[in-house]
Protein backbone atom coordinates (compact mmCIF):
# COMPACT_ATOMS: atom_id res chain seq x y z
CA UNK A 1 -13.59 -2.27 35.99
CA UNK A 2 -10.46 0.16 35.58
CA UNK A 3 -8.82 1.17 38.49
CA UNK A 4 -8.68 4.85 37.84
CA UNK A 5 -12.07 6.21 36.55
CA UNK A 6 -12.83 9.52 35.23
CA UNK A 7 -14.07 12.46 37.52
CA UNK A 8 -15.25 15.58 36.05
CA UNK A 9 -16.38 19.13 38.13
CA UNK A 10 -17.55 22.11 37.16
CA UNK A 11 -16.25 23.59 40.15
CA UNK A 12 -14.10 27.42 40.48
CA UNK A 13 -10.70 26.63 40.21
CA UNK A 14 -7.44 28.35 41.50
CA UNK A 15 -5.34 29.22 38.32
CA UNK A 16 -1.75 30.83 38.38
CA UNK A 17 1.75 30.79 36.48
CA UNK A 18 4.97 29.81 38.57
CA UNK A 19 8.26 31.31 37.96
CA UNK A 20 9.34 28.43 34.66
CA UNK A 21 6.22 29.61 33.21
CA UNK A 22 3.90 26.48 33.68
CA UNK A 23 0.56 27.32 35.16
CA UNK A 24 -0.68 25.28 37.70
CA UNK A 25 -4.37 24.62 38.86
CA UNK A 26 -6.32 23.50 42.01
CA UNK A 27 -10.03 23.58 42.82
CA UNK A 28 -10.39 26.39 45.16
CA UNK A 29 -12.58 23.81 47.19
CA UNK A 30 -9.22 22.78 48.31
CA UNK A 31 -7.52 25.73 49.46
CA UNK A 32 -7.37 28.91 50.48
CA UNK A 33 -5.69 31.37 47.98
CA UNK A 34 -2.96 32.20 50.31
CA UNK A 35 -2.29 28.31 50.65
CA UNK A 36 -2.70 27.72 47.03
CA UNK A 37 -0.14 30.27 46.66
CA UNK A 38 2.16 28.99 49.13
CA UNK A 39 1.92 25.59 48.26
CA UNK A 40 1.96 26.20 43.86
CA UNK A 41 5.05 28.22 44.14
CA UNK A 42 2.55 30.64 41.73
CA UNK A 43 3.31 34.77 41.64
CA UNK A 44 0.47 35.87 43.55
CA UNK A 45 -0.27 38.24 40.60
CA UNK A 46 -0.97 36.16 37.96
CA UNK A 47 -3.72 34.03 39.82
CA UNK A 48 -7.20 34.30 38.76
CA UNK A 49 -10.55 31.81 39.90
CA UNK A 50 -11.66 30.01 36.51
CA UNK A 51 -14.84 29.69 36.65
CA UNK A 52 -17.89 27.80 34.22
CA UNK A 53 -15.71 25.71 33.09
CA UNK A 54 -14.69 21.89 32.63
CA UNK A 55 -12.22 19.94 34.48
CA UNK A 56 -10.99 16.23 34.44
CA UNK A 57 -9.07 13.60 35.52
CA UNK A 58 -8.79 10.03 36.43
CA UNK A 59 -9.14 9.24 40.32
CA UNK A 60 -9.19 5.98 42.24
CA UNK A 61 -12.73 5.94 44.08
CA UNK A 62 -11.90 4.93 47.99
CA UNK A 63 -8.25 5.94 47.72
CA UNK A 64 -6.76 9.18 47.60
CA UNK A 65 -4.78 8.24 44.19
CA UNK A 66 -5.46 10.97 41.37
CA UNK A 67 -3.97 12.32 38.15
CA UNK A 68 -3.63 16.46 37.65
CA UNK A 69 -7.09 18.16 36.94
CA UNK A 70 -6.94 18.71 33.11
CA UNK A 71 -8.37 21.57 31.36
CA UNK A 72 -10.28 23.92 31.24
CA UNK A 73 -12.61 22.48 28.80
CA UNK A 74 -15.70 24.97 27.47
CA UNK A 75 -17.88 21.79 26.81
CA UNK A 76 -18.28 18.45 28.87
CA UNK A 77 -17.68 16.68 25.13
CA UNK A 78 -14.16 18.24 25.60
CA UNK A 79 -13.10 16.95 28.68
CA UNK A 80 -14.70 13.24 27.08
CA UNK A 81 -12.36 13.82 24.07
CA UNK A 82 -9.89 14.37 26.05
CA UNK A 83 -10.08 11.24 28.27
CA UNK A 84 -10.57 9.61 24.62
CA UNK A 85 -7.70 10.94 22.70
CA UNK A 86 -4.89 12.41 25.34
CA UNK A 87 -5.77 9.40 28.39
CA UNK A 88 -6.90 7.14 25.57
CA UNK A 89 -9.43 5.93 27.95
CA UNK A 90 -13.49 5.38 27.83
CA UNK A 91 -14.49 8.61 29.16
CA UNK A 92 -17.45 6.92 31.01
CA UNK A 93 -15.71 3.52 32.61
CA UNK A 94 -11.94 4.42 32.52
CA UNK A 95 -11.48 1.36 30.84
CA UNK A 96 -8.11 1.33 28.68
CA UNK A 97 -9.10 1.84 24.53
CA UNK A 98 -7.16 -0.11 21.62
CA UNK A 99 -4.71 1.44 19.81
């Protein structure tokens, strides 16, 4: 069994831009808007809630150990490819794919 496995939500997600132009995320399950602005570093007018949409990334069940959500993905076969071709992991077990 990998360590990391994948996690997917359809949950609303905080999305803004910071000042070098990168946008950051963070499920609004998380945070308030005021902290997700405080903590991002994100101009308050660029944030928006993404909603509908796919997110992933690989987490450590039992610890708090997690990569960056990824996306947003319009499909759940997106965030699989993803895991698949950017993680180049199963997108199911986690488990590490051959070259």
């Amino acid at each position: 069994m990998a360590f990391l496995v994948p996690e997917y939500t359809t949950d609303p997600f905080w999305s803004g831009e910071n000042a070098r132009g990168e946008t950051i995320v963070c499920p609004t399950l998380d945070m308030s808007l005021a902290a997700f602005i405080r903590a991002s570093g994100v101009d308050a007018n660029t944030v928006e809630v993404v909603t509908d949409k796919h997110w992933a990334r690989l987490s450590a069940p039992g610890y708090l150990d997690a990569t960056e959500w990824a996306g947003p993905f319009e499909t759940i076969e997106e965030a699989h490819a993803y895991m698949r071709e950017t993680v180049n992991v199963d997108p199911v077990t986690g488990e590490e794919l051959g070259e």
